[in-house]
C-alpha atoms as a PDB file:
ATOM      1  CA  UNK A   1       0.000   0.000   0.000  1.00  0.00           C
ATOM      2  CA  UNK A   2       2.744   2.214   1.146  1.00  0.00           C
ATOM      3  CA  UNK A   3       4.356   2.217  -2.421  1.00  0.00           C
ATOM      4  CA  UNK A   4       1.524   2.646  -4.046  1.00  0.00           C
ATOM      5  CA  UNK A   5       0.552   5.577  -1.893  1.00  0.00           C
ATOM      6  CA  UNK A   6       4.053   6.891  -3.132  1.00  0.00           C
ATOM      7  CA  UNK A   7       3.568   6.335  -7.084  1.00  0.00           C
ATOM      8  CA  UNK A   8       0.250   8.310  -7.098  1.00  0.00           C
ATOM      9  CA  UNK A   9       1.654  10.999  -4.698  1.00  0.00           C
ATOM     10  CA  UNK A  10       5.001  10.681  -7.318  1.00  0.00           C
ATOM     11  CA  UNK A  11       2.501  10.719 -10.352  1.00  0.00           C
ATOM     12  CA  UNK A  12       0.442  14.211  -8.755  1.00  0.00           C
ATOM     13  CA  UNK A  13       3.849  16.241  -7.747  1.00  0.00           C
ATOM     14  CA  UNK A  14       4.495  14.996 -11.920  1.00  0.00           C
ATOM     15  CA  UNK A  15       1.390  16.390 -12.838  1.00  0.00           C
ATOM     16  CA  UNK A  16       1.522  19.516 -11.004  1.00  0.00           C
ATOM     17  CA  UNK A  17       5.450  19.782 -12.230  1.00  0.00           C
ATOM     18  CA  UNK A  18       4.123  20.016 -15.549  1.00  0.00           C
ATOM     19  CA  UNK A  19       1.462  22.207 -15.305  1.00  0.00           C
ATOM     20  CA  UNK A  20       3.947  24.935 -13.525  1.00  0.00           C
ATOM     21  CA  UNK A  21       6.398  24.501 -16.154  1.00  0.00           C
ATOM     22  CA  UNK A  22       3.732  24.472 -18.947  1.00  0.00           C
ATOM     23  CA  UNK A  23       2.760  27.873 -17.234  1.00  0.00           C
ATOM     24  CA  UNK A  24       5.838  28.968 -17.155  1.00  0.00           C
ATOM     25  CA  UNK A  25       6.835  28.658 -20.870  1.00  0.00           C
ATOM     26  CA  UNK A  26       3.245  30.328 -21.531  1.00  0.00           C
ATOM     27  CA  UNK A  27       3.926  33.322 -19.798  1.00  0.00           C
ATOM     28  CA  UNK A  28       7.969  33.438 -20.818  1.00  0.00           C
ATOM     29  CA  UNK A  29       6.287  33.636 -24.509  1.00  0.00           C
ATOM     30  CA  UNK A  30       3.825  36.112 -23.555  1.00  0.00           C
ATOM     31  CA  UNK A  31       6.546  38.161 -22.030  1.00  0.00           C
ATOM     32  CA  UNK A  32       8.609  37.690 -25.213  1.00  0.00           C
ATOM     33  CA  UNK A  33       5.474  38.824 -27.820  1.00  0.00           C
ATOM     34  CA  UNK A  34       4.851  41.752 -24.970  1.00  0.00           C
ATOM     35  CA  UNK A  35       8.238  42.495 -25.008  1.00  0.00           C
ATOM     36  CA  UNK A  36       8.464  42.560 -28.855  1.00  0.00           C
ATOM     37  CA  UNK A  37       5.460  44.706 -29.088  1.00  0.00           C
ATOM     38  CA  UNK A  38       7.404  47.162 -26.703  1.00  0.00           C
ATOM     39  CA  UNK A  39      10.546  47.006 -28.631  1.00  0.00           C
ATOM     40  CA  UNK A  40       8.400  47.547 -31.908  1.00  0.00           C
ATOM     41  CA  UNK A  41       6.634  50.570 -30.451  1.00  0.00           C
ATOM     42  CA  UNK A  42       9.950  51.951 -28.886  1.00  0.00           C
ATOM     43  CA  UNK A  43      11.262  51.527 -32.907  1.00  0.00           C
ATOM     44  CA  UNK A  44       7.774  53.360 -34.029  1.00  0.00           C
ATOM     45  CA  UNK A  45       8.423  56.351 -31.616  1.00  0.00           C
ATOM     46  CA  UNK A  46      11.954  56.510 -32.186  1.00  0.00           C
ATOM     47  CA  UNK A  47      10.894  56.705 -36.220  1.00  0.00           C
ATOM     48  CA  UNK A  48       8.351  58.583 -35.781  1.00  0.00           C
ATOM     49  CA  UNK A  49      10.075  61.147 -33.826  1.00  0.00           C
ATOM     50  CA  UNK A  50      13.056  60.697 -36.797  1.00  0.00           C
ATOM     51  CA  UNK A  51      10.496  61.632 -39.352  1.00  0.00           C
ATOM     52  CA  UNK A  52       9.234  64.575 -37.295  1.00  0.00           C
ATOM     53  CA  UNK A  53      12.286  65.810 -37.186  1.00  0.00           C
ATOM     54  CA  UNK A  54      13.629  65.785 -40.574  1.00  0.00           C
ATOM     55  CA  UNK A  55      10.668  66.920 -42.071  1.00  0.00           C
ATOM     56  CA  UNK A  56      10.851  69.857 -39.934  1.00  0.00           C
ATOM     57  CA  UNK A  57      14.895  70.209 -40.523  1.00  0.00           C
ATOM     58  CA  UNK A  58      13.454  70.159 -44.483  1.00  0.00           C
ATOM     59  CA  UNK A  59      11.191  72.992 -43.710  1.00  0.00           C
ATOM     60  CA  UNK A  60      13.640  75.237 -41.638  1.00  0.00           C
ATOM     61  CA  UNK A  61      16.209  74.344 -44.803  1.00  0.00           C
ATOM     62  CA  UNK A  62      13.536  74.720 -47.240  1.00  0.00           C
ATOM     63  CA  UNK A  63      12.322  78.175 -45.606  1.00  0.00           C
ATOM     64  CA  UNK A  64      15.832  79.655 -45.051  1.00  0.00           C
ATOM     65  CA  UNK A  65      16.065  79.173 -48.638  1.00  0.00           C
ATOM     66  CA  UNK A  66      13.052  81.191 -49.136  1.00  0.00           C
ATOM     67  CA  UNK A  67      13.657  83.866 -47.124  1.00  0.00           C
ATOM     68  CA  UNK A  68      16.994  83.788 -48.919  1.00  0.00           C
ATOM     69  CA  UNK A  69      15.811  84.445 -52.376  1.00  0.00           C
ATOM     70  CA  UNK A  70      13.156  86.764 -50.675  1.00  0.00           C
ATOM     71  CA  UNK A  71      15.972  88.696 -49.473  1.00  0.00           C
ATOM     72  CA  UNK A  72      17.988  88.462 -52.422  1.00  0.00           C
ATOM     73  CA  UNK A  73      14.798  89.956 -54.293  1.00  0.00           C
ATOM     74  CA  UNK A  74      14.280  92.729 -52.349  1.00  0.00           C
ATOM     75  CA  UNK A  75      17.716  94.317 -52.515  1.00  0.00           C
ATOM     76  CA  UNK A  76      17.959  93.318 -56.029  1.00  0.00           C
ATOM     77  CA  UNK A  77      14.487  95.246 -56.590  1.00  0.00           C
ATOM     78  CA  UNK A  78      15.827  98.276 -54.538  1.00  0.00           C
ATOM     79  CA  UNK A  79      18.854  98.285 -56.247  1.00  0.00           C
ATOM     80  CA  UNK A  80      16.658  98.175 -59.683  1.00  0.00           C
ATOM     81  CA  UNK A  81      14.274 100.997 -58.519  1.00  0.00           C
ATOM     82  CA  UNK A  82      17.281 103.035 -56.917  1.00  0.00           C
ATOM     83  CA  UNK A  83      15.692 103.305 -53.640  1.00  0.00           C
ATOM     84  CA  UNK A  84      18.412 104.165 -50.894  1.00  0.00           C
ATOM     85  CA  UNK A  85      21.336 102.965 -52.648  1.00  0.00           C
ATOM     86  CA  UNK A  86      23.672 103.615 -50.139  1.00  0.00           C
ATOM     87  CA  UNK A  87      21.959 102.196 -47.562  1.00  0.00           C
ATOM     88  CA  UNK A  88      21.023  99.276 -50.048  1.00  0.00           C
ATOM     89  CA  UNK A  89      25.394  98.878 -50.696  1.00  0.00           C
ATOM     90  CA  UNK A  90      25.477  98.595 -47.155  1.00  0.00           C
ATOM     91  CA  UNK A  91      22.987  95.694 -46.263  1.00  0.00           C
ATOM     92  CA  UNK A  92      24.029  93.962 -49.225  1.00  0.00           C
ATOM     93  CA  UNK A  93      27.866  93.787 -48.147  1.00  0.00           C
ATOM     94  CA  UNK A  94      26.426  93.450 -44.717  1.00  0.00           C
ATOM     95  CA  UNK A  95      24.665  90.022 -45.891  1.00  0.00           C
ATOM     96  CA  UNK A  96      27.038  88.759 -47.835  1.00  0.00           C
ATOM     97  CA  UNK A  97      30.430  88.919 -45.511  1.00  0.00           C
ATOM     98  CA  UNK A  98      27.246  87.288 -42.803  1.00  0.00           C
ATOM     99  CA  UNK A  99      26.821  84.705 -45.217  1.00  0.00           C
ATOM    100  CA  UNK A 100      23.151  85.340 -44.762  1.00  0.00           C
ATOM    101  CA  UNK A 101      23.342  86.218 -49.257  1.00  0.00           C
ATOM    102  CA  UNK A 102      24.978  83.892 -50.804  1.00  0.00           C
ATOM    103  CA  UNK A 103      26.566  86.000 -54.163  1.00  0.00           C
ATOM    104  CA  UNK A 104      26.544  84.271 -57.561  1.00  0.00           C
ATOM    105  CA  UNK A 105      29.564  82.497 -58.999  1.00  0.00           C
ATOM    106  CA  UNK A 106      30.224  85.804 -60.537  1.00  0.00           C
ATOM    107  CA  UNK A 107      30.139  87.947 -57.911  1.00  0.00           C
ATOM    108  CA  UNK A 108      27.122  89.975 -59.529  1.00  0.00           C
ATOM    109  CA  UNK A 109      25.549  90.960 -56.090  1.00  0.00           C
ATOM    110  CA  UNK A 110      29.384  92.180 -54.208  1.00  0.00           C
ATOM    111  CA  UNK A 111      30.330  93.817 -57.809  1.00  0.00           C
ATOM    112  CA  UNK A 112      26.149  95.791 -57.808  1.00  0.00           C
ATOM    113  CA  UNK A 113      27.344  96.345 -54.089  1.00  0.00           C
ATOM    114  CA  UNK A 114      30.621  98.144 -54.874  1.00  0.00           C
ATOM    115  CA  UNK A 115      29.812 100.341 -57.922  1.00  0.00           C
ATOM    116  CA  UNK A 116      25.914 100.790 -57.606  1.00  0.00           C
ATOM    117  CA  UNK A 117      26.779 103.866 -59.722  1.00  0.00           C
ATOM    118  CA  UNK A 118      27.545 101.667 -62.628  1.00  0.00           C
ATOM    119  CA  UNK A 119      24.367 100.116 -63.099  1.00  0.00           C
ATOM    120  CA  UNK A 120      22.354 101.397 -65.901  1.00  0.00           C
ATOM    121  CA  UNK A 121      20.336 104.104 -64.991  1.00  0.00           C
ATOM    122  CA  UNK A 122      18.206 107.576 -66.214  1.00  0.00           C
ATOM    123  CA  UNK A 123      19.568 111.000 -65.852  1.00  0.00           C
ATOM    124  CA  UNK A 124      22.842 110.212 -64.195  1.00  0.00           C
ATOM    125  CA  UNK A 125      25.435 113.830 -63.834  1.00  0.00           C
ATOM    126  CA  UNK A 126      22.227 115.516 -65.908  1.00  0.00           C
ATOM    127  CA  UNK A 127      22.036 119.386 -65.970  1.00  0.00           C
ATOM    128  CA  UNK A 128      18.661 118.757 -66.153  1.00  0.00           C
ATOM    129  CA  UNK A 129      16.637 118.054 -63.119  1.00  0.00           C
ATOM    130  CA  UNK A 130      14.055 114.925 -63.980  1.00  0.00           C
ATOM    131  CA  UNK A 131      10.951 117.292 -61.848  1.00  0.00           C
ATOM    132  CA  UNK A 132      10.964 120.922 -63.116  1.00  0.00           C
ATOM    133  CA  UNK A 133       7.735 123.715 -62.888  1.00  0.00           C
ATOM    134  CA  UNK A 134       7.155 127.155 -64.105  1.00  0.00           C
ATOM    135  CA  UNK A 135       4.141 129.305 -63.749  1.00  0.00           C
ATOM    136  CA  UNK A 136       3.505 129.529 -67.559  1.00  0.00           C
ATOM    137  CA  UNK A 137       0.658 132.212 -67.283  1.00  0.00           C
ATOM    138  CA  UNK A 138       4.019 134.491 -66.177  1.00  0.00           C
ATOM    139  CA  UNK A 139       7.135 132.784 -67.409  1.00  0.00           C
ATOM    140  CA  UNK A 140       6.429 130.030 -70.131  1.00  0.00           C
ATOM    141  CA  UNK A 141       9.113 128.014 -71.242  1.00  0.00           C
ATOM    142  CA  UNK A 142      10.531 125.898 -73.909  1.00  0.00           C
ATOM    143  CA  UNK A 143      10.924 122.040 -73.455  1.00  0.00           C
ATOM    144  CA  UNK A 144      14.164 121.196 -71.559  1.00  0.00           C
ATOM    145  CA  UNK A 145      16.325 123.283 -69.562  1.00  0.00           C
ATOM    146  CA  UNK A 146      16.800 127.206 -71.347  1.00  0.00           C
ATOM    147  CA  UNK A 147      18.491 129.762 -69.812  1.00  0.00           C
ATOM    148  CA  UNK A 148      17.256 128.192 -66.125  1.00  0.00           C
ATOM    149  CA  UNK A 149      13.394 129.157 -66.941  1.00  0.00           C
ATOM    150  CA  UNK A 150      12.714 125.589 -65.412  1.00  0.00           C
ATOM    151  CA  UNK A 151      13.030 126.022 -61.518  1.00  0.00           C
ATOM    152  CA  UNK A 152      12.726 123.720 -59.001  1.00  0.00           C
ATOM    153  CA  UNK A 153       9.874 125.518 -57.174  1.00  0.00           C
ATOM    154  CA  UNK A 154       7.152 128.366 -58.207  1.00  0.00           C
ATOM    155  CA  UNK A 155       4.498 131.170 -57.119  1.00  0.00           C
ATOM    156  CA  UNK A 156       1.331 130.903 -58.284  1.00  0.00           C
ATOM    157  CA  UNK A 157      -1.867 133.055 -57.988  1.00  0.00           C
ATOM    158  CA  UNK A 158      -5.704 131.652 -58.862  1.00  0.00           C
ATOM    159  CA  UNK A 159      -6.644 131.360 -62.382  1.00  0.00           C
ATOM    160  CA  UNK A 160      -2.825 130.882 -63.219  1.00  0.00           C
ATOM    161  CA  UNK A 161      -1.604 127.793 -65.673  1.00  0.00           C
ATOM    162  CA  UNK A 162       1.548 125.663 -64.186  1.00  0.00           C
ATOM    163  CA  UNK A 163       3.592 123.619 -66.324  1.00  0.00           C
ATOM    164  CA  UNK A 164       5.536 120.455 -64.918  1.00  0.00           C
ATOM    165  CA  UNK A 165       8.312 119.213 -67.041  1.00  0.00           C
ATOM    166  CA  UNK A 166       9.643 115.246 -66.218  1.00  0.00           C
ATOM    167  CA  UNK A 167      12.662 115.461 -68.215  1.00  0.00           C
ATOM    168  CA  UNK A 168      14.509 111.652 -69.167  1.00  0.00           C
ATOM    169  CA  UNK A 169      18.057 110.802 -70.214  1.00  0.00           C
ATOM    170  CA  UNK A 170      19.081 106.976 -71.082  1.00  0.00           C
ATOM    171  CA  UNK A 171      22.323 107.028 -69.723  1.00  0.00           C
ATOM    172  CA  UNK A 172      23.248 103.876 -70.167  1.00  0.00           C
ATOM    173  CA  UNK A 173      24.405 101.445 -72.676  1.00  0.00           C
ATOM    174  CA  UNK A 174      21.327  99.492 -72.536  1.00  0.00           C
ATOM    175  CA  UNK A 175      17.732 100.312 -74.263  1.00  0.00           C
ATOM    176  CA  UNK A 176      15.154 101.474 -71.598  1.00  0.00           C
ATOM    177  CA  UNK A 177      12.493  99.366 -72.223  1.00  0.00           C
ATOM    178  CA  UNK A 178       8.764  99.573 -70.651  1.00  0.00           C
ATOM    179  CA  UNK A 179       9.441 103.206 -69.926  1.00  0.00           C
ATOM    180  CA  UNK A 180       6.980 104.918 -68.113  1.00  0.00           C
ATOM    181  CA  UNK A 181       6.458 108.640 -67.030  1.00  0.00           C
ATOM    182  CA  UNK A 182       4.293 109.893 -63.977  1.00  0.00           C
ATOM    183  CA  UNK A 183       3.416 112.795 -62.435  1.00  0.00           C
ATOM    184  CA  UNK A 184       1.451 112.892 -58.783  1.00  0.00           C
ATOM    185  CA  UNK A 185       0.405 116.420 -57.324  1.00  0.00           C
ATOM    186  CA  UNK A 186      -0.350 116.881 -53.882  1.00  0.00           C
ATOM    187  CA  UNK A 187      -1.054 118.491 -51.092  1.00  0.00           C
ATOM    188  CA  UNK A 188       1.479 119.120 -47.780  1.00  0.00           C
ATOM    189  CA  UNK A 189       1.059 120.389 -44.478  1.00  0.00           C
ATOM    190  CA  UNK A 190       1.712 123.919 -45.709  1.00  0.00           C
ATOM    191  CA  UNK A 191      -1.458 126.119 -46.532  1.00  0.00           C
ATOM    192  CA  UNK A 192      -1.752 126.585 -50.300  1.00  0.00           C
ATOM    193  CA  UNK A 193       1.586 124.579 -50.620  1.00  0.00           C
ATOM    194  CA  UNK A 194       1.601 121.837 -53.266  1.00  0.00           C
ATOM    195  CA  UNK A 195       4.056 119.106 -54.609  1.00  0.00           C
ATOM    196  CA  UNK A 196       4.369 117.319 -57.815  1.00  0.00           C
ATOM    197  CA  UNK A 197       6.294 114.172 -57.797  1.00  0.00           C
ATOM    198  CA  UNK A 198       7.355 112.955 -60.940  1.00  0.00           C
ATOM    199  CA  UNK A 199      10.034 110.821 -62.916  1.00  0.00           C
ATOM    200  CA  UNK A 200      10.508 107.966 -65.252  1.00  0.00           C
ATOM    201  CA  UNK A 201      11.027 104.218 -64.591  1.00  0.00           C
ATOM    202  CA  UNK A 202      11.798 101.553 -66.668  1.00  0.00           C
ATOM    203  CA  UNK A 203      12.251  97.694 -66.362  1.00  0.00           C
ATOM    204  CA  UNK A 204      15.580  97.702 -67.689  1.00  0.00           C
ATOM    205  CA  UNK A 205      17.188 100.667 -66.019  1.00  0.00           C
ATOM    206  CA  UNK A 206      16.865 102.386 -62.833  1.00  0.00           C
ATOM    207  CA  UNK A 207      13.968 105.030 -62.417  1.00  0.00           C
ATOM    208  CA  UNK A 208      14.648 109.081 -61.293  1.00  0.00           C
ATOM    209  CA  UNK A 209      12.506 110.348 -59.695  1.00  0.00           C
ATOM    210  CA  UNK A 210      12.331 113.931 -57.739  1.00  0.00           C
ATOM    211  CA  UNK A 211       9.808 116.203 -56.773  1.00  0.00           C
ATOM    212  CA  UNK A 212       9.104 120.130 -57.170  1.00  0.00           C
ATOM    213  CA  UNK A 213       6.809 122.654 -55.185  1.00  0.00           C
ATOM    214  CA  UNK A 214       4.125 125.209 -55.840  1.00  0.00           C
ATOM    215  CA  UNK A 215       3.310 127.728 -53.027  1.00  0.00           C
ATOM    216  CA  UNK A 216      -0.211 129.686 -54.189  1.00  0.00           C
ATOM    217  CA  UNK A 217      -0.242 132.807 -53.043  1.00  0.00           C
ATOM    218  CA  UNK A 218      -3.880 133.316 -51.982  1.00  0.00           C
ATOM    219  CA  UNK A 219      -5.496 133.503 -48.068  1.00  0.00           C
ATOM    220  CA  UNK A 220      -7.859 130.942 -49.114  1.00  0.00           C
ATOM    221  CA  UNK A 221      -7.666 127.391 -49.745  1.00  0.00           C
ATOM    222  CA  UNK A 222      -6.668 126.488 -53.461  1.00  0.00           C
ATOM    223  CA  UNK A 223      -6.164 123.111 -55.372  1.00  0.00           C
ATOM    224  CA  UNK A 224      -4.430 122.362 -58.546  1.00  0.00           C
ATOM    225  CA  UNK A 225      -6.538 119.974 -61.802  1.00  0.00           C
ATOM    226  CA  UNK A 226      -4.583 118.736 -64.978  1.00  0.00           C
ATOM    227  CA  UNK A 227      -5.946 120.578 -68.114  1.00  0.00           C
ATOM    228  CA  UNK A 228      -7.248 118.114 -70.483  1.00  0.00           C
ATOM    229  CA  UNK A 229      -5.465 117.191 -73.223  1.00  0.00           C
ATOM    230  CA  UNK A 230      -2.755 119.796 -72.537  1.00  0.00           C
ATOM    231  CA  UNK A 231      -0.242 117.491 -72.157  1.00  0.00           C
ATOM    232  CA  UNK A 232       2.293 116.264 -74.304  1.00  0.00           C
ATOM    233  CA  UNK A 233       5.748 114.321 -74.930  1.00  0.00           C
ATOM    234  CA  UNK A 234       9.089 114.662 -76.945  1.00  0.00           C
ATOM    235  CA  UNK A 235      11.250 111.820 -77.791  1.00  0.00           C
ATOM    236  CA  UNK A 236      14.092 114.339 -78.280  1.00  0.00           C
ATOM    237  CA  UNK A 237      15.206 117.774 -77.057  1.00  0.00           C
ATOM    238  CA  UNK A 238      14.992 118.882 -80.581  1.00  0.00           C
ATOM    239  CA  UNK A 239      11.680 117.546 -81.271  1.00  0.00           C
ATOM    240  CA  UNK A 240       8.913 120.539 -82.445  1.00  0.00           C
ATOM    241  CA  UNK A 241       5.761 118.303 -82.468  1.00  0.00           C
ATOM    242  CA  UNK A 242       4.908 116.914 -79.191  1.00  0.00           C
ATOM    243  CA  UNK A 243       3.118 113.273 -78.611  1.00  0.00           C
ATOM    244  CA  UNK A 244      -0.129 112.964 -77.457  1.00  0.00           C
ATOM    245  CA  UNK A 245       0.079 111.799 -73.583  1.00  0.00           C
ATOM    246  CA  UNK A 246      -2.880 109.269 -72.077  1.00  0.00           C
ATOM    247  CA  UNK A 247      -3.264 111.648 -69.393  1.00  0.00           C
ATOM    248  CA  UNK A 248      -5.112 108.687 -67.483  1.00  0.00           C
ATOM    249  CA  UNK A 249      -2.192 106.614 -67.209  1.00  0.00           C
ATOM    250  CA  UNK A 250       0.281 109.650 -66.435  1.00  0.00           C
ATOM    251  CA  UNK A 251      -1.352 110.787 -63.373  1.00  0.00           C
ATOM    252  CA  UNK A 252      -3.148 107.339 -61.760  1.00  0.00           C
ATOM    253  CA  UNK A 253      -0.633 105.620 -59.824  1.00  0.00           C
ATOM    254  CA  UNK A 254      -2.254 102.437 -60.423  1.00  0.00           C
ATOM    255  CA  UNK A 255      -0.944 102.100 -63.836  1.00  0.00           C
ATOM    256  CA  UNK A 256       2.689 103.066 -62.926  1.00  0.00           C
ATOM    257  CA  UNK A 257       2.618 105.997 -65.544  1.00  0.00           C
ATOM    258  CA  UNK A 258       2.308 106.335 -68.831  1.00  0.00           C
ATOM    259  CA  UNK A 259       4.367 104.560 -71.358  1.00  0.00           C
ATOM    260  CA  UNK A 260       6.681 105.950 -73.856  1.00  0.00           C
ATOM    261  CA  UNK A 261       7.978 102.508 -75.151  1.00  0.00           C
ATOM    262  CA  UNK A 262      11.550 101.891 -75.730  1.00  0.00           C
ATOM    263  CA  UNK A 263      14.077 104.729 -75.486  1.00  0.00           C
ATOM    264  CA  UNK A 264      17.944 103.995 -77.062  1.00  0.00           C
ATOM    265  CA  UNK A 265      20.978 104.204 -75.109  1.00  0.00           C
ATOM    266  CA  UNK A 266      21.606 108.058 -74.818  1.00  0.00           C
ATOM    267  CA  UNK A 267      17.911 108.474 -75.929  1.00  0.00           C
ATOM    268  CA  UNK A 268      16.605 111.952 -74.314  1.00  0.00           C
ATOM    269  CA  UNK A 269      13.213 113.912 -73.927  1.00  0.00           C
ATOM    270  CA  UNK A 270      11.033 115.342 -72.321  1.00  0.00           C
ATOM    271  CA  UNK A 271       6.875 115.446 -70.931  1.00  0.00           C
ATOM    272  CA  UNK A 272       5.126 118.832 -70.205  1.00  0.00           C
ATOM    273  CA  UNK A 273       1.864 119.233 -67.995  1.00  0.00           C
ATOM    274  CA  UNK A 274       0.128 121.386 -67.072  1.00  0.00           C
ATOM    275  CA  UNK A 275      -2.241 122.111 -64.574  1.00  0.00           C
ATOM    276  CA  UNK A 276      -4.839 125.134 -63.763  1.00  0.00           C
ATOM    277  CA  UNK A 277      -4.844 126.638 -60.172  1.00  0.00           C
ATOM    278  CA  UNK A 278      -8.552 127.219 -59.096  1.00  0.00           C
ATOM    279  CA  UNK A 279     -10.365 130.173 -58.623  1.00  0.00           C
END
C-alpha cells in the first residue's frame, strides 16, 4: 500500500510539475510577444520622432532658402528701382560677408554692391533736373532746360496755368524698355503749398525720380486739376511736335505711368503738364 501511496503521490507532484512549467513557458512567450510589441513601439516612436524631425529640418532648410531668395529679391528690386542705394550697398555687403546672401559664382551681387553707380540708370550727372515747374501764365518756357526758366519751385496766384516738365536721359548702354512717365500732385502740411512728384522708370534701367513745389499765393484754400489734353511728350530735345500723352495713365498711380515705349541708349526727352490753379 505504502508504495503505491508513493507512485500516485510521485505521479500528482508529476502532474503539477508540468502544469507549472507548462505555465511557465506560456507566460515566458507572452513576455517575449509583450516584449516585442514594446521594442516595436519603442522603434515606431523613435521613427516617428526621426520623421518629425527631418521633415521639420526640411522645412527650416527649405524656408531659409526662401527667405533667402526673398531677401535676395528685395535688394535686387531696390537696387533696380534706386531706392536708398547707399543704404542698399550697405545691407548687401552686410549680408554677404554674414553669409546670410549667398553672391553668384560671378560675384554679380558684391560687384552691384561696390559700384551701384555703374548700373544702368536715367539722368545720371544731368544738368537737367528729372521734376521741373514754371508758372507759364508768367514765365512760359521751352521744353528742356533754357536759360534756367525751369526752376525747381514756383508762385502761383488763382486762375494761373503751371507747367511740370519730367525730363529723361538713357544714360546707359542698354535700351530702356517699358518706360513709363508719372506725375502725382499733392497736397502738404503747408497752406496753399503743393508738390508734384514725378520721374521715369523703366524695367531695364533704374527710375529718377524727384519732386518740385508750388506755393499759391492766396489767403484761401486752393487746389491744382490737370488741363485736359494739354499734355504732351518729346522723344528728343529737338523735337517741335509733341506726342499725345494718355493723361489717365500719367497721373493714376495704379498704372505706374504712362508709357513711352523703348528709349535707345543716350535716348533723351522730355513730358510737359500742365495744370490750372482754381479760382
Amino acid at each position: 500500500m505504502n508504495t503505491k501511496d508513493d507512485d500516485g503521490e510521485k505521479q500528482i507532484e508529476a502532474g503539477f510539475s508540468l502544469k507549472f512549467w507548462v505555465k511557465k513557458i506560456k507566460e515566458a512567450i507572452v513576455a517575449a510577444l509583450v516584449s516585442k510589441k514594446i521594442i516595436a513601439l519603442i522603434i515606431a516612436s523613435f521613427l516617428g520622432l526621426f520623421i518629425t524631425l527631418f521633415v521639420n529640418w526640411r522645412q527650416h532648410v527649405g524656408n531659409l532658402e526662401s527667405e533667402k531668395r526673398r531677401l535676395r529679391a528685395e535688394i535686387l528690386l531696390k537696387v533696380v528701382e534706386g531706392q536708398n542705394i547707399a543704404e542698399t550697398k550697405k545691407r548687401m555687403i552686410f549680408f554677404m560677408d554674414t553669409k546670410i546672401l549667398q553672391d553668384d559664382e560671378d560675384s554679380t551681387l558684391r560687384k552691384i554692391a561696390n559700384t551701384p553707380d555703374l548700373l544702368p540708370s536715367f539722368n545720371v550727372d544731368s544738368p537737367i533736373p528729372t521734376v521741373t515747374i514754371t508758372n507759364a501764365s508768367l514765365n512760359p518756357c521751352n521744353k528742356g532746360e533754357i536759360d534756367g526758366c525751369w526752376q525747381t519751385s514756383v508762385l502761383g496766384r488763382p486762375g494761373d496755368v503751371i507747367a511740370v516738365q519730367i525730363f529723361f536721359s538713357n544714360t546707359s548702354n542698354i535700351p530702356s524698355m517699358d518706360t513709363k512717365i508719372f506725375i502725382r500732385p499733392r497736397r502738404t502740411t503747408v497752406f496753399n503749398q503743393l508738390v508734384f512728384s514725378g520721374g521715369v522708370s523703366s524695367s531695364t534701367v533704374n527710375k529718377s525720380i524727384s519732386e518740385t513745389t508750388l506755393k499759391i499765393t492766396s489767403s484761401k484754400l486752393h487746389g491744382v486739376a490737370p488741363m485736359l489734353n494739354q499734355a504732351k511728350w518729346y522723344s528728343s530735345l529737338e523735337q517741335d511736335d509733341g506726342h499725345v500723352v494718355n493723361e489717365n495713365d500719367l497721373y493714376d498711380e495704379r498704372s505706374g505711368g504712362f508709357s513711352v515705349g523703348t528709349i535707345p541708349p543716350w535716348g533723351q526727352g522730355v513730358l510737359i503738364a500742365k495744370f490750372l490753379i482754381s479760382n
